[in-house]
Protein backbone atom coordinates (compact mmCIF):
# COMPACT_ATOMS: atom_id res chain seq x y z
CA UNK A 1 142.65 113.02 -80.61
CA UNK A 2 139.54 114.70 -78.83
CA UNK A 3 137.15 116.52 -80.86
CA UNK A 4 136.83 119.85 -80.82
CA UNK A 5 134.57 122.71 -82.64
CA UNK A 6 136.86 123.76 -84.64
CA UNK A 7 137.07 119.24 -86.00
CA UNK A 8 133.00 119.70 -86.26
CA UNK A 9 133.79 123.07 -88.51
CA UNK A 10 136.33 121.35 -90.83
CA UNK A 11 134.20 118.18 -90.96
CA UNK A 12 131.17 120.47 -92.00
CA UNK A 13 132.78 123.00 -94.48
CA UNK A 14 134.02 119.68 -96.20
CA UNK A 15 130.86 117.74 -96.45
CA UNK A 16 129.28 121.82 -97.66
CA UNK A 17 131.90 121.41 -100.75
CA UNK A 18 130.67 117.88 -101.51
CA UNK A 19 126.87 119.07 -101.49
CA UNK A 20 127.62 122.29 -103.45
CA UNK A 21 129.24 120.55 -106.21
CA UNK A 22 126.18 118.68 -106.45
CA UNK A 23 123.40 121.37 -105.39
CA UNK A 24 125.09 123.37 -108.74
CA UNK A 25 124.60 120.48 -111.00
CA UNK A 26 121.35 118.53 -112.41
CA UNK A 27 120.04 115.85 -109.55
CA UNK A 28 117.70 113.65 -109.43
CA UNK A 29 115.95 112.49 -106.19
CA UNK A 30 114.22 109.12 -104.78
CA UNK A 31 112.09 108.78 -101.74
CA UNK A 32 112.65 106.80 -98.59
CA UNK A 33 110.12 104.50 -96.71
CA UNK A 34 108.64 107.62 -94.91
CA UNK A 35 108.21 109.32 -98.46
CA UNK A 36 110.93 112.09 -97.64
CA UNK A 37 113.13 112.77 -100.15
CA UNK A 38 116.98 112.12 -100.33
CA UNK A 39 119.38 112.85 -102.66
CA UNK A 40 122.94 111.51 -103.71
CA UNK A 41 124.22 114.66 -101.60
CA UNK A 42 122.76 113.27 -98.31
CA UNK A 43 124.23 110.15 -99.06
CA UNK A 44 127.71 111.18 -100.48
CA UNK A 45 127.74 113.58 -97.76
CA UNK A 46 126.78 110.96 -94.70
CA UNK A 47 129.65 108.97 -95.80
CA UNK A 48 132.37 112.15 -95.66
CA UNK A 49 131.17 113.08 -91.94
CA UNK A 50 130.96 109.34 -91.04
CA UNK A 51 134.85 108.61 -92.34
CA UNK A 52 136.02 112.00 -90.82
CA UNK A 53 134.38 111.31 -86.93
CA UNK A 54 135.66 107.79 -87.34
CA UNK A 55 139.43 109.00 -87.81
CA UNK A 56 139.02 111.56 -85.56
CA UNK A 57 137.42 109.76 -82.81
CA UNK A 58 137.66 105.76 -83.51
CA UNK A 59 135.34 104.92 -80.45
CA UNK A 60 132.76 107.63 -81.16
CA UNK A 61 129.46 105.85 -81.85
CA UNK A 62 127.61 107.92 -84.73
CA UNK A 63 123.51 107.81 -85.14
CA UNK A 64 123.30 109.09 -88.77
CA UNK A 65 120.43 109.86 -90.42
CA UNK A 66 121.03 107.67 -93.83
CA UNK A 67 122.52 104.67 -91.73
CA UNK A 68 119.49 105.14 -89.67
CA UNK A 69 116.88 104.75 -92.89
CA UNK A 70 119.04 101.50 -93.84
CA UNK A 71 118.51 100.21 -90.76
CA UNK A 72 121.75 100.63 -88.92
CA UNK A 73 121.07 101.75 -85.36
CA UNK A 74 124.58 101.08 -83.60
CA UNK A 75 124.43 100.48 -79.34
CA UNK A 76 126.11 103.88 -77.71
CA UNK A 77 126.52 104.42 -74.23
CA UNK A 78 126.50 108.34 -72.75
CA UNK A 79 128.76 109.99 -75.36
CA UNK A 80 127.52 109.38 -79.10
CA UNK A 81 126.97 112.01 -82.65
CA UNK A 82 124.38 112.88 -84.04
CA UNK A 83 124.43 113.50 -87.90
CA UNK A 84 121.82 115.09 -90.32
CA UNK A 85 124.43 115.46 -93.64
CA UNK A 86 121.18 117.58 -95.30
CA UNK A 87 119.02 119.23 -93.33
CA UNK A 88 116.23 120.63 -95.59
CA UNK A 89 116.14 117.84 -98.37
CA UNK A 90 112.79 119.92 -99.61
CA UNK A 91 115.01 123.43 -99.49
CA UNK A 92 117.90 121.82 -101.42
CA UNK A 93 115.61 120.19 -104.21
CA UNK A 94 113.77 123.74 -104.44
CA UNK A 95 117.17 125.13 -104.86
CA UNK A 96 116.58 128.24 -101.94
CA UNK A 97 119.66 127.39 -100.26
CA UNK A 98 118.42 127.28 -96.75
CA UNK A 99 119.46 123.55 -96.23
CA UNK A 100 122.61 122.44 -93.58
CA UNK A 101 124.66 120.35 -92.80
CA UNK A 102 124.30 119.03 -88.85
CA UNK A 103 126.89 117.11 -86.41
CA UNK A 104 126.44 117.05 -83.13
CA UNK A 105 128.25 115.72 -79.44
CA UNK A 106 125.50 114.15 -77.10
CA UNK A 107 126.82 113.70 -73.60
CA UNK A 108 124.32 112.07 -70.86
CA UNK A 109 121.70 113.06 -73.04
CA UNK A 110 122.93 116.69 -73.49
CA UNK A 111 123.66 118.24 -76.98
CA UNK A 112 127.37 119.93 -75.80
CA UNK A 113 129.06 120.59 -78.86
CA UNK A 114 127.56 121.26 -82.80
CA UNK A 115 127.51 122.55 -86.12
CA UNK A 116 125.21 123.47 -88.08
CA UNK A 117 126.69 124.88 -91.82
CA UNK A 118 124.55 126.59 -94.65
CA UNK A 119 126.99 126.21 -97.47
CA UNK A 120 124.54 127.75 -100.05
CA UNK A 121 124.78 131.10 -97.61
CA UNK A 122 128.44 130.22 -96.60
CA UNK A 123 127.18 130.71 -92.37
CA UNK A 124 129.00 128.32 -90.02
CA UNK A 125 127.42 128.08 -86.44
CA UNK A 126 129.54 126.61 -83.98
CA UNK A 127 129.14 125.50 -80.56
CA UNK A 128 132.50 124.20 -79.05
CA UNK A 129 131.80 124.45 -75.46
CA UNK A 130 128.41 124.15 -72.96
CA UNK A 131 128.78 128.35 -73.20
CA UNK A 132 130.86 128.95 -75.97
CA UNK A 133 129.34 129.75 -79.54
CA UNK A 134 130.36 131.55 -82.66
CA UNK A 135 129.56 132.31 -86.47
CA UNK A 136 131.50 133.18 -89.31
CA UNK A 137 131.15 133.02 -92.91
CA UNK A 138 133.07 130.32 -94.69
CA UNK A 139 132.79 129.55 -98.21
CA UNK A 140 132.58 125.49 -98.81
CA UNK A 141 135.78 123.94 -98.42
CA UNK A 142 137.52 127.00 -96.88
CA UNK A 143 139.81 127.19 -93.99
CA UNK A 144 138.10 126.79 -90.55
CA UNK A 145 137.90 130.89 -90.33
CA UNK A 146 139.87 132.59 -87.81
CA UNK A 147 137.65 135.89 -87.62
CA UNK A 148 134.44 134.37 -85.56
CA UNK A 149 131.74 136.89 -83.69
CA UNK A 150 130.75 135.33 -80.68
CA UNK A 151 127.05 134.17 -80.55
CA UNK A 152 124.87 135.38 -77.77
CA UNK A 153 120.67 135.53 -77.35
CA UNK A 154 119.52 138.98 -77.29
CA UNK A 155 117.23 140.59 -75.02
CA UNK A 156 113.59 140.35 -76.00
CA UNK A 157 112.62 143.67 -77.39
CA UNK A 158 109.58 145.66 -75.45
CA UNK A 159 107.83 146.34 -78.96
CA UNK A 160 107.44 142.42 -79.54
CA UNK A 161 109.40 139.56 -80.21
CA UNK A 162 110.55 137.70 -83.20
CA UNK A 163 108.75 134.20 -84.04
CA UNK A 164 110.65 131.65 -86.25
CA UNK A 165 108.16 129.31 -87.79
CA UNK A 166 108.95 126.53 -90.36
CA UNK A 167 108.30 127.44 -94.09
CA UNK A 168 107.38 123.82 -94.62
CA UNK A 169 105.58 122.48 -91.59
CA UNK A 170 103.50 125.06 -89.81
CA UNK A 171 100.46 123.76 -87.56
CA UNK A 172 97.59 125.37 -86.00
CA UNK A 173 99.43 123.95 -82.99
CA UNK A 174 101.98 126.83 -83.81
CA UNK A 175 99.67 129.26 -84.09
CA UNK A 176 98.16 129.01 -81.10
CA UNK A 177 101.00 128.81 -79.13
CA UNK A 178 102.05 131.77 -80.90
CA UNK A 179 99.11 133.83 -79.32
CA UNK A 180 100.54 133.72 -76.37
CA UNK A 181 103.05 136.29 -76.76
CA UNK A 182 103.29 139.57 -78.51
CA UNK A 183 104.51 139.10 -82.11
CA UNK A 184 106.53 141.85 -84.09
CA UNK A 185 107.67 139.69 -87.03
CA UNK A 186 107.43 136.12 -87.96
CA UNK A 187 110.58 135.34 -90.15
CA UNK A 188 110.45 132.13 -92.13
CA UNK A 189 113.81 129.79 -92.44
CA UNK A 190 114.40 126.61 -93.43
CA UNK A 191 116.45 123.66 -91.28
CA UNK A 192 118.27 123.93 -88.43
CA UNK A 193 118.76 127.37 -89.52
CA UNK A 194 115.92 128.39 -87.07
CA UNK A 195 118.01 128.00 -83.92
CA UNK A 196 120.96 129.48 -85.32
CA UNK A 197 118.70 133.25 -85.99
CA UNK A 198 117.95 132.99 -82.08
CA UNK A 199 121.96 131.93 -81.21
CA UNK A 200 122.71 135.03 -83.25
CA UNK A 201 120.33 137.56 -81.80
CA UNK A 202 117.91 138.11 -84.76
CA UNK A 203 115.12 136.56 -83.32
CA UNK A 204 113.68 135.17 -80.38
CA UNK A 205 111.05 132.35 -80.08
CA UNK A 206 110.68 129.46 -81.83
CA UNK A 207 107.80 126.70 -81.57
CA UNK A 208 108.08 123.52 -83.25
CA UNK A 209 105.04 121.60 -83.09
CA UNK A 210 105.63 118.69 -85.37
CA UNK A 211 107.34 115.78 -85.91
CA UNK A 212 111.64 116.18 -85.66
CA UNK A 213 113.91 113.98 -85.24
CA UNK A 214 117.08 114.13 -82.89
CA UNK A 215 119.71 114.65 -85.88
CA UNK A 216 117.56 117.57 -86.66
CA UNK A 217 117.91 119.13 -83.70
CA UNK A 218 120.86 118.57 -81.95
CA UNK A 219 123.47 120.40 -83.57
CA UNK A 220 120.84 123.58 -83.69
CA UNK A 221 120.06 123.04 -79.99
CA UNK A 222 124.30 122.87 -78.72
CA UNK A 223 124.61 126.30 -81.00
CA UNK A 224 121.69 128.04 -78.88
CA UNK A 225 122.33 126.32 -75.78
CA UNK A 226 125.93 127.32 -75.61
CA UNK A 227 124.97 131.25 -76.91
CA UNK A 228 121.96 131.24 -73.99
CA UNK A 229 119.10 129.97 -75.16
CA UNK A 230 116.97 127.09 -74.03
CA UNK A 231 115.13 124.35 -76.00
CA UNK A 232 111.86 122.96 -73.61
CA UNK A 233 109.58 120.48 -74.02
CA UNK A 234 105.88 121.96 -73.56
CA UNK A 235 106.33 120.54 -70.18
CA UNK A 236 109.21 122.65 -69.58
CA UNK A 237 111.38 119.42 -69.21
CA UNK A 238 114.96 119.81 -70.84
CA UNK A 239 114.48 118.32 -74.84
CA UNK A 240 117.02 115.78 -74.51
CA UNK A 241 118.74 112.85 -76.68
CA UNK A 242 119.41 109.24 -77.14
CA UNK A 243 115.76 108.33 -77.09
CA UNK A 244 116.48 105.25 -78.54
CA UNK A 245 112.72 103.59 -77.49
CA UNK A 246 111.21 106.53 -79.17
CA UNK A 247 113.03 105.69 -82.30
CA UNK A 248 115.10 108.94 -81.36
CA UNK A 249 111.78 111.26 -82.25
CA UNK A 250 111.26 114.07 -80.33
CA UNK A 251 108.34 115.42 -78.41
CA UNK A 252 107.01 119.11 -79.40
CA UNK A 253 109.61 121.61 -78.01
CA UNK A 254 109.91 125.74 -77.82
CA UNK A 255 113.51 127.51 -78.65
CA UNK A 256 113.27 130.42 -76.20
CA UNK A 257 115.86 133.02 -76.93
CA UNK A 258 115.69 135.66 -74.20
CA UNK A 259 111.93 135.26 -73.57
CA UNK A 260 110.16 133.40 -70.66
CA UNK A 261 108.29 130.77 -70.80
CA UNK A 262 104.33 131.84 -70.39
């Protein structure tokens, strides 16, 4: 069976159940080797998406974030996932409900299908095709929804445009990229969420000038790739994936929604 968007979007409303029933209850949380935090919902949820791809799509090789931290890096040719089960540990232990959860299709390095799911907001970004994204609002657990609005970048407005910037990680890097343009609003969101308000047309720009790595990003970068967008290196090379040498970090990148590169 080949995967589609609307697999992702089942895969990622089930996993959103499994981390609400947790997110609504008393949890405790330990810290990994690079002191981030985890919780049993990135681990309970990990194991969902892993099962699900793996009956899906038995030869799909899957670079989890979890597996990763334990040490299992599996070999993957061209096509391999990419999985963040909780993207925004720190949002979910704050309880502000701007965490997701993240799967995405690498092909030759390309991000070419994702989802990215806030279950604490009940928005479901999907990318199923190179140019083909939507949203809808799904509660955790629902039905894949039939009633999608397509996702599409808007046009950068005259009066300024609208910066996304990190709640949690903002660097004078940031800032002085930020200069560069004129600035109407700065909106602040959490995870991969920040991609998903430029796929959708409710903002335009956003710099990330820290450390990320791939299974943060991929999933966000398929949704505004496919309704768009572009995601650069500050070279103005393509941010691509399966950078196994690197550890699969990524370099700095910009999210341009329908502004130019200056």
């Amino acid at each position: 069976m080949a995967i589609t968007g609307d697999t992702l979007a089942r895969i990622a409303l089930d996993a959103g159940k499994l981390i609400m029933e947790i997110y609504e209850g008393d949890f405790d949380f330990s810290r990994k080797g690079d002191d981030s935090p985890v919780t049993l919902a990135d681990e309970k949820a990990e194991a969902l998406i892993l099962k699900a791809l793996a009956e899906a799509d038995p030869d799909l090789k899957v670079i989890a974030e979890e597996a990763m931290a334990a040490g299992e890096m599996p070999e993957h040719g061209s096509r391999f996932a990419l999985v963040d089960p909780l993207d925004g540990t720190k949002e979910f232990i704050n309880k502000n409900g701007e965490f997701t959860v993240n799967i995405a299709i690498i092909e030759h390095g390309r991000p070419v299908m994702g989802v990215v799911y806030a279950p604490a907001l009940s928005r479901l970004f999907v990318a199923d095709a190179y140019n083909s994204a939507w949203q809808a609002d799904a509660a955790p657990g629902a039905d894949v929804p039939a009633e999608r609005t397509p996702l599409r970048i808007r046009k950068a407005p005259e009066a300024g445009v609208t910066a996304v910037a990190s709640k949690s990680h903002r660097t004078p890097e940031t800032d002085a990229f930020l200069e560069k343009y004129t600035i109407a609003d700065i909106k602040g969101a959490g995870s991969s969420l920040k991609f998903c308000l430029i796929a959708a047309g409710e903002a335009d720009l956003y710099p990330r000038m820290g450390r990320t790595m791939e299974w943060d990003t991929a999933a966000g970068q398929a949704v505004v790739e496919a309704a768009g967008g572009r995601v650069l290196t500050e070279e103005g090379a393509p941010l691509l994936y399966g950078k196994r040498e690197r550890g699969y970090d990524n370099p700095y990148f910009i999210v341009y929604g329908g502004v130019s590169p200056v």
